[in-house]
N, C-alpha and C. Protein backbone atom coordinates (compact mmCIF):
# COMPACT_ATOMS: atom_id res chain seq x y z
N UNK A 1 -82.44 178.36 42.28
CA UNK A 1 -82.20 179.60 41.57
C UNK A 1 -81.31 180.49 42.45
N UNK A 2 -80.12 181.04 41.63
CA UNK A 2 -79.05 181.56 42.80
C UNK A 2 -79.87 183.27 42.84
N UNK A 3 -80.39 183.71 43.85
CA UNK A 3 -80.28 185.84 43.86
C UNK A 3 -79.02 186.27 43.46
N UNK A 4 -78.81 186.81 42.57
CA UNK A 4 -77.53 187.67 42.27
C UNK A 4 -77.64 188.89 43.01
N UNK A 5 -79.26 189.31 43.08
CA UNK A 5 -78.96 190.56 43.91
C UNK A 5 -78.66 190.57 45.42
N UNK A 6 -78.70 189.33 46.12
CA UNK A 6 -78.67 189.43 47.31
C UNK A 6 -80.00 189.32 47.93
N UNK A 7 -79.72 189.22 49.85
CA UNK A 7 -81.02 189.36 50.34
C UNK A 7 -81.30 191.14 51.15
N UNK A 8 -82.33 191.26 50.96
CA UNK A 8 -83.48 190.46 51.12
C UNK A 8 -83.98 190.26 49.50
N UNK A 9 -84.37 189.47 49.29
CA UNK A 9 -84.63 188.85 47.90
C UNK A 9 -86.43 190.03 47.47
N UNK A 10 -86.63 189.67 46.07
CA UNK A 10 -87.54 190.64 45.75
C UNK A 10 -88.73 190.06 46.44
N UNK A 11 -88.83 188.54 46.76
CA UNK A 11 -90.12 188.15 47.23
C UNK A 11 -90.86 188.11 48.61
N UNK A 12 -88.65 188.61 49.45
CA UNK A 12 -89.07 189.24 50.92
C UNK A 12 -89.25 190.27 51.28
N UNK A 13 -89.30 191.21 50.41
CA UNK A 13 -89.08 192.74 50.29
C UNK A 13 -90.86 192.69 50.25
N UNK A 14 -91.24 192.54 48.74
CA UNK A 14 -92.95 191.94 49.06
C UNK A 14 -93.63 191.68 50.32
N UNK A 15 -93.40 190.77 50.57
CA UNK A 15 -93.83 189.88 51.90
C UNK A 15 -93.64 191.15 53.27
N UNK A 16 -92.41 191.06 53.35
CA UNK A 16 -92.41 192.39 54.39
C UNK A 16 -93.63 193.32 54.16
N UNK A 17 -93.87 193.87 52.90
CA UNK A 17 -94.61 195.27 52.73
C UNK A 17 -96.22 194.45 52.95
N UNK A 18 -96.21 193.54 52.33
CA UNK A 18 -97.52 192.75 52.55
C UNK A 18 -98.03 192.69 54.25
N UNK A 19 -97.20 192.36 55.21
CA UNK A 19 -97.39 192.41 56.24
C UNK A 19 -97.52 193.22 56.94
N UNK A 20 -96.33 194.74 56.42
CA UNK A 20 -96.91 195.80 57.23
C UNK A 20 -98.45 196.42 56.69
N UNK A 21 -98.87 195.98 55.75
CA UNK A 21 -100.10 196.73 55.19
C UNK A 21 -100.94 195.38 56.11
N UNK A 22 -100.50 194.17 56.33
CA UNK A 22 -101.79 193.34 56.76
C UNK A 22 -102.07 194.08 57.94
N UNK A 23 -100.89 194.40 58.71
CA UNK A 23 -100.83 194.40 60.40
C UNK A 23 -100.93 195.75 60.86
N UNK A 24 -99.93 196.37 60.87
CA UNK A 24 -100.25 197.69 61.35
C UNK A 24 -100.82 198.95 60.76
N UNK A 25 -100.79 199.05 59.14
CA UNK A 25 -102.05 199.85 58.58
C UNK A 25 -103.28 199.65 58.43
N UNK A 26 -103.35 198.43 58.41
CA UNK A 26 -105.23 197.61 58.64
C UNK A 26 -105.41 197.88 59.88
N UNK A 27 -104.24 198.01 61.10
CA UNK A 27 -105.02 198.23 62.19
C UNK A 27 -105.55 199.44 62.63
N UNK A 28 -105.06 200.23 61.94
CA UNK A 28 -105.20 201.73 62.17
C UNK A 28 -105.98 202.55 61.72
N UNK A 29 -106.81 201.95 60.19
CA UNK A 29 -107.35 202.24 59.47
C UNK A 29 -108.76 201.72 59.45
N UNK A 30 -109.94 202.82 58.32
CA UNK A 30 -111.45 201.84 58.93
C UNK A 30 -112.05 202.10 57.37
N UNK A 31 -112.77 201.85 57.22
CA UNK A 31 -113.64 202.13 55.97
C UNK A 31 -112.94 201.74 54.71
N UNK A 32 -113.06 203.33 53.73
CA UNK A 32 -112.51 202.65 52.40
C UNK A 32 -110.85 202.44 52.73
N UNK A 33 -110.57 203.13 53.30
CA UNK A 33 -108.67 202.91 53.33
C UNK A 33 -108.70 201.30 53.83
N UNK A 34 -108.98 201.34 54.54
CA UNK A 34 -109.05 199.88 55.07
C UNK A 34 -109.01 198.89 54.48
N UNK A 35 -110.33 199.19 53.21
CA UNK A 35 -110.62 198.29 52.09
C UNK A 35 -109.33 198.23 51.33
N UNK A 36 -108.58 199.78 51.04
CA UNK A 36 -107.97 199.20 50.07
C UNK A 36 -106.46 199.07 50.53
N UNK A 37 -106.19 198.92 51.96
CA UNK A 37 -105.18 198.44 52.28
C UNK A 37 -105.27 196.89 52.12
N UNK A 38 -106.45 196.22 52.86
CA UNK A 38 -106.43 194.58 51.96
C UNK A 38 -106.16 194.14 50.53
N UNK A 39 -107.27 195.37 49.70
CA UNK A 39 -106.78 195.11 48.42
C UNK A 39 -104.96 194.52 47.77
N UNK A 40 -104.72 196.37 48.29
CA UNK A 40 -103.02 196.23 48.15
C UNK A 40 -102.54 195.07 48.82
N UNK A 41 -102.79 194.37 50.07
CA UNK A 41 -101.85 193.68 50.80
C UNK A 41 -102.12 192.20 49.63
N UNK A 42 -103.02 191.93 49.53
CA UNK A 42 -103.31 190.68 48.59
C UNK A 42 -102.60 190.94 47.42
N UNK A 43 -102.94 191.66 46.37
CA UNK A 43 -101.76 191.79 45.78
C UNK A 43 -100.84 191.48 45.85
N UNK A 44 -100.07 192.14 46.24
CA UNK A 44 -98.90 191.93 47.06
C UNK A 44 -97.97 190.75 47.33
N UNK A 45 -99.31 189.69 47.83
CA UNK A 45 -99.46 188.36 48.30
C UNK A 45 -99.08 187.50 46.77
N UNK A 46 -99.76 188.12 46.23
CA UNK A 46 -99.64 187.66 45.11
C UNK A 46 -99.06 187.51 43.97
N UNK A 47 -98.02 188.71 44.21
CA UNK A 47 -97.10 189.17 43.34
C UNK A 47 -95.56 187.94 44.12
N UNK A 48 -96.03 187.95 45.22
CA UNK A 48 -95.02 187.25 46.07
C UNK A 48 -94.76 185.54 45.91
N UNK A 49 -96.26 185.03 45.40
CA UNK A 49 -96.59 183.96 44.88
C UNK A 49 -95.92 183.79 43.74
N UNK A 50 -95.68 185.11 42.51
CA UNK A 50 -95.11 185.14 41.32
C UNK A 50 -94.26 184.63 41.33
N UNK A 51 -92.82 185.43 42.16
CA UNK A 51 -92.02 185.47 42.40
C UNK A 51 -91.84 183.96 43.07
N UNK A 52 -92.40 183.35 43.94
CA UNK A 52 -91.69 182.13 44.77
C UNK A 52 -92.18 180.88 43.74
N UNK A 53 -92.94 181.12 42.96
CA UNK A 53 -93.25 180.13 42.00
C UNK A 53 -92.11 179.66 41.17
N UNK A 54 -91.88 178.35 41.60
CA UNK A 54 -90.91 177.52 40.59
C UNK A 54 -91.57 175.89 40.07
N UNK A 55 -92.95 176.25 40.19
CA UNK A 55 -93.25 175.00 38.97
C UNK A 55 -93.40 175.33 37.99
N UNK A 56 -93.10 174.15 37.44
CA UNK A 56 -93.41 173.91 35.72
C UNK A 56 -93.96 174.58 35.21
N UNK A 57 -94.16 175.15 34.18
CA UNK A 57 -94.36 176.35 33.41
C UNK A 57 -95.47 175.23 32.31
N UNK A 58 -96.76 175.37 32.43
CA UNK A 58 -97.79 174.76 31.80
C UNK A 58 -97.56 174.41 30.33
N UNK A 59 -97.77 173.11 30.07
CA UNK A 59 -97.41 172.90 28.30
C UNK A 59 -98.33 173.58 27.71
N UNK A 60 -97.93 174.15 26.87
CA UNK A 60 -98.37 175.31 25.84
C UNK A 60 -98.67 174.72 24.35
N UNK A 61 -98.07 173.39 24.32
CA UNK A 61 -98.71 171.96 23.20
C UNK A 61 -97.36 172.89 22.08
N UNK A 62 -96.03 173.29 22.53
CA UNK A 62 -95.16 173.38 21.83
C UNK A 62 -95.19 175.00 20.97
N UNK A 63 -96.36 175.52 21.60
CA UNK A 63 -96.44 177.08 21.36
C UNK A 63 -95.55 178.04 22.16
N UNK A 64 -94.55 179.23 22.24
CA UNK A 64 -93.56 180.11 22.48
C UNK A 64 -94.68 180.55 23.60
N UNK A 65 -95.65 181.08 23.12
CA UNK A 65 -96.33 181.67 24.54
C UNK A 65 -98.27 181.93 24.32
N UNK A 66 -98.68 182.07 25.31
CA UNK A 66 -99.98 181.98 25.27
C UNK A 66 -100.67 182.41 24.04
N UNK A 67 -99.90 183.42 23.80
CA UNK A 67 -100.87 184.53 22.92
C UNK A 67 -101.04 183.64 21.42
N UNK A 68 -99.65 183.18 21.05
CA UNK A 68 -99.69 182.08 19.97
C UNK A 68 -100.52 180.82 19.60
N UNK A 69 -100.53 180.30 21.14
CA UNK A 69 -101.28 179.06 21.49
C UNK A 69 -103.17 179.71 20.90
N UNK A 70 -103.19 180.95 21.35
CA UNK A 70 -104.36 181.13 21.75
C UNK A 70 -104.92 181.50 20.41
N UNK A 71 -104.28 182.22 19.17
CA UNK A 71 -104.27 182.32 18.11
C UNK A 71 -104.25 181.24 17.38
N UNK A 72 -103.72 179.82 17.31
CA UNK A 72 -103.67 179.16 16.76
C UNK A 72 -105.23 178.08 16.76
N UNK A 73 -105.94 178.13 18.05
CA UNK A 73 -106.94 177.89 18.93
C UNK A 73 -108.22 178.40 17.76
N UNK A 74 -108.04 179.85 17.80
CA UNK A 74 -108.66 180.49 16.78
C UNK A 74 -108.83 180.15 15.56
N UNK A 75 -107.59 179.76 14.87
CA UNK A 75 -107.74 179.95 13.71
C UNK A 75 -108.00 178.50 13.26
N UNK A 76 -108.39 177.55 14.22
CA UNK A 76 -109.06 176.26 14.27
C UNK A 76 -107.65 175.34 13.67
N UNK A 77 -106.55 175.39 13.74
CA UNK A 77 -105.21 174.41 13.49
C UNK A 77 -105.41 173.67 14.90
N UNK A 78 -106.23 173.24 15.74
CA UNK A 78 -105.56 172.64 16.39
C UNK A 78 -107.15 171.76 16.88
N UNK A 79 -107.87 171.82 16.20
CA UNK A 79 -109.14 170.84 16.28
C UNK A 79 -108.99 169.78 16.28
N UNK A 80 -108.09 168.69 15.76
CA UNK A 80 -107.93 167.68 15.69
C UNK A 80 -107.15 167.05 16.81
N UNK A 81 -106.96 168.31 17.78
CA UNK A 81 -106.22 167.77 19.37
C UNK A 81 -106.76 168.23 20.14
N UNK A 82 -108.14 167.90 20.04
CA UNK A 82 -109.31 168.50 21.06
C UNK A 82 -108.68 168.23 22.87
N UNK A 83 -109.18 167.22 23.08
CA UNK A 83 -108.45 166.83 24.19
C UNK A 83 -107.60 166.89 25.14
N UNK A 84 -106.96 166.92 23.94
CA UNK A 84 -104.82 167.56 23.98
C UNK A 84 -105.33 169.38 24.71
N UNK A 85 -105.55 169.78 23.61
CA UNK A 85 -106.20 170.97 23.89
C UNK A 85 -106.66 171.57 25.35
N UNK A 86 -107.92 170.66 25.77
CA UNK A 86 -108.76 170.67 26.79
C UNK A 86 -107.49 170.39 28.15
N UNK A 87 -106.81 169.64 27.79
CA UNK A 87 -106.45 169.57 28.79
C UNK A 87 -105.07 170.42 29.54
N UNK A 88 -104.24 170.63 28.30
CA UNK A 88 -103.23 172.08 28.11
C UNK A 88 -104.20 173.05 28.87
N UNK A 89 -104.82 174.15 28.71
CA UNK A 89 -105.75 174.64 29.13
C UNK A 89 -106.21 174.17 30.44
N UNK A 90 -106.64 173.36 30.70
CA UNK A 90 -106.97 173.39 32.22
C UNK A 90 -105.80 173.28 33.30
N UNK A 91 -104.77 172.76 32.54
CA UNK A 91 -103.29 173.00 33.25
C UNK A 91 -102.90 173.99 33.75
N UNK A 92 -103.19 174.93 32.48
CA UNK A 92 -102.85 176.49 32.56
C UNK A 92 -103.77 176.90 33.55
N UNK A 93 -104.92 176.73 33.41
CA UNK A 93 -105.76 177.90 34.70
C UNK A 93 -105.65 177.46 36.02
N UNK A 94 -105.59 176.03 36.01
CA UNK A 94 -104.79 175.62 37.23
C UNK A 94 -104.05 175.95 37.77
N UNK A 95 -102.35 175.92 36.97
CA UNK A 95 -101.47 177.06 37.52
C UNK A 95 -101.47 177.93 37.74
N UNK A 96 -102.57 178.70 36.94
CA UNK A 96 -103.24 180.50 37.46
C UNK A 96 -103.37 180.33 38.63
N UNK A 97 -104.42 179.83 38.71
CA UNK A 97 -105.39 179.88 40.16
C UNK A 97 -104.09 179.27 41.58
N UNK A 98 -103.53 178.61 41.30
CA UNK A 98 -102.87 178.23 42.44
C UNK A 98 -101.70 179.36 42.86
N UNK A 99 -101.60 179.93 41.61
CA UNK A 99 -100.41 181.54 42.40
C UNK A 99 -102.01 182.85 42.69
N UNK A 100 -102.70 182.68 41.96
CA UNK A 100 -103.81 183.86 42.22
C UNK A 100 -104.39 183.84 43.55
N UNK A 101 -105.04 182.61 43.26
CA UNK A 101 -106.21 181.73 44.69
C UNK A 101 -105.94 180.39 45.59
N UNK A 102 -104.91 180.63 46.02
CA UNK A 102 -104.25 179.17 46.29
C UNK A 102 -105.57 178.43 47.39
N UNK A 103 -105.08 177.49 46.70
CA UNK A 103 -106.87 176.57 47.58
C UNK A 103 -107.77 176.60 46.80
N UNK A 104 -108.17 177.16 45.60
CA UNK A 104 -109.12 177.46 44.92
C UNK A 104 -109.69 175.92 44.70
N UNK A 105 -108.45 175.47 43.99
CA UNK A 105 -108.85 173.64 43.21
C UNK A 105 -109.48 172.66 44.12
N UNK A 106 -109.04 173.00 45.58
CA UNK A 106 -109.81 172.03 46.62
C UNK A 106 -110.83 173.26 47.16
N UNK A 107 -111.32 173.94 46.62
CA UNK A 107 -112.61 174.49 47.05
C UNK A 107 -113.95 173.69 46.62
């Protein structure tokens, strides 16, 4: 994927801010700030994950986007691809979890 904007790219700009909140405002800080300087820094982490993520974009079983898939789920059109189903779906939270919680799946 080419940056058109140049560097530092949006996911080092992240990363930078992620680190100064890991390193030198966590160190300085105690209690709730503290707390929610981790908060923010994970985030962060995570937003950075967004961004550097270039796998495959989970089959959606030929649906435009979740919300469709998830409606269609509903309205029981898609019972007869149980399986199919089951397993679309675990794709998807998979790919969640590996930009959210990376390590989660080998936990």
């Amino acid at each position: 994927m080419t940056d058109i904007h140049g560097r530092p790219s949006a996911a080092e700009l992240v990363a930078a801010v992620a680190e100064f909140l890991e390193t030198d405002v966590k160190n300085e800080t105690t209690g709730a700030v503290n707390f929610h300087v981790r908060v923010a820094a994970n985030v962060l982490r995570t937003v950075e994950r967004e961004l550097l993520d270039d796998g495959a974009a989970p089959d959606l079983l030929g649906f435009d986007d979740e919300r469709a898939l998830a409606a269609a789920i509903r309205a029981g059109d898609l019972d007869d691809r149980g399986d199919e189903v089951t397993s679309a779906l675990r794709d998807l939270v998979l790919h969640r979890l590996a930009v959210a919680h990376p390590g989660y799946e080998n936990g």
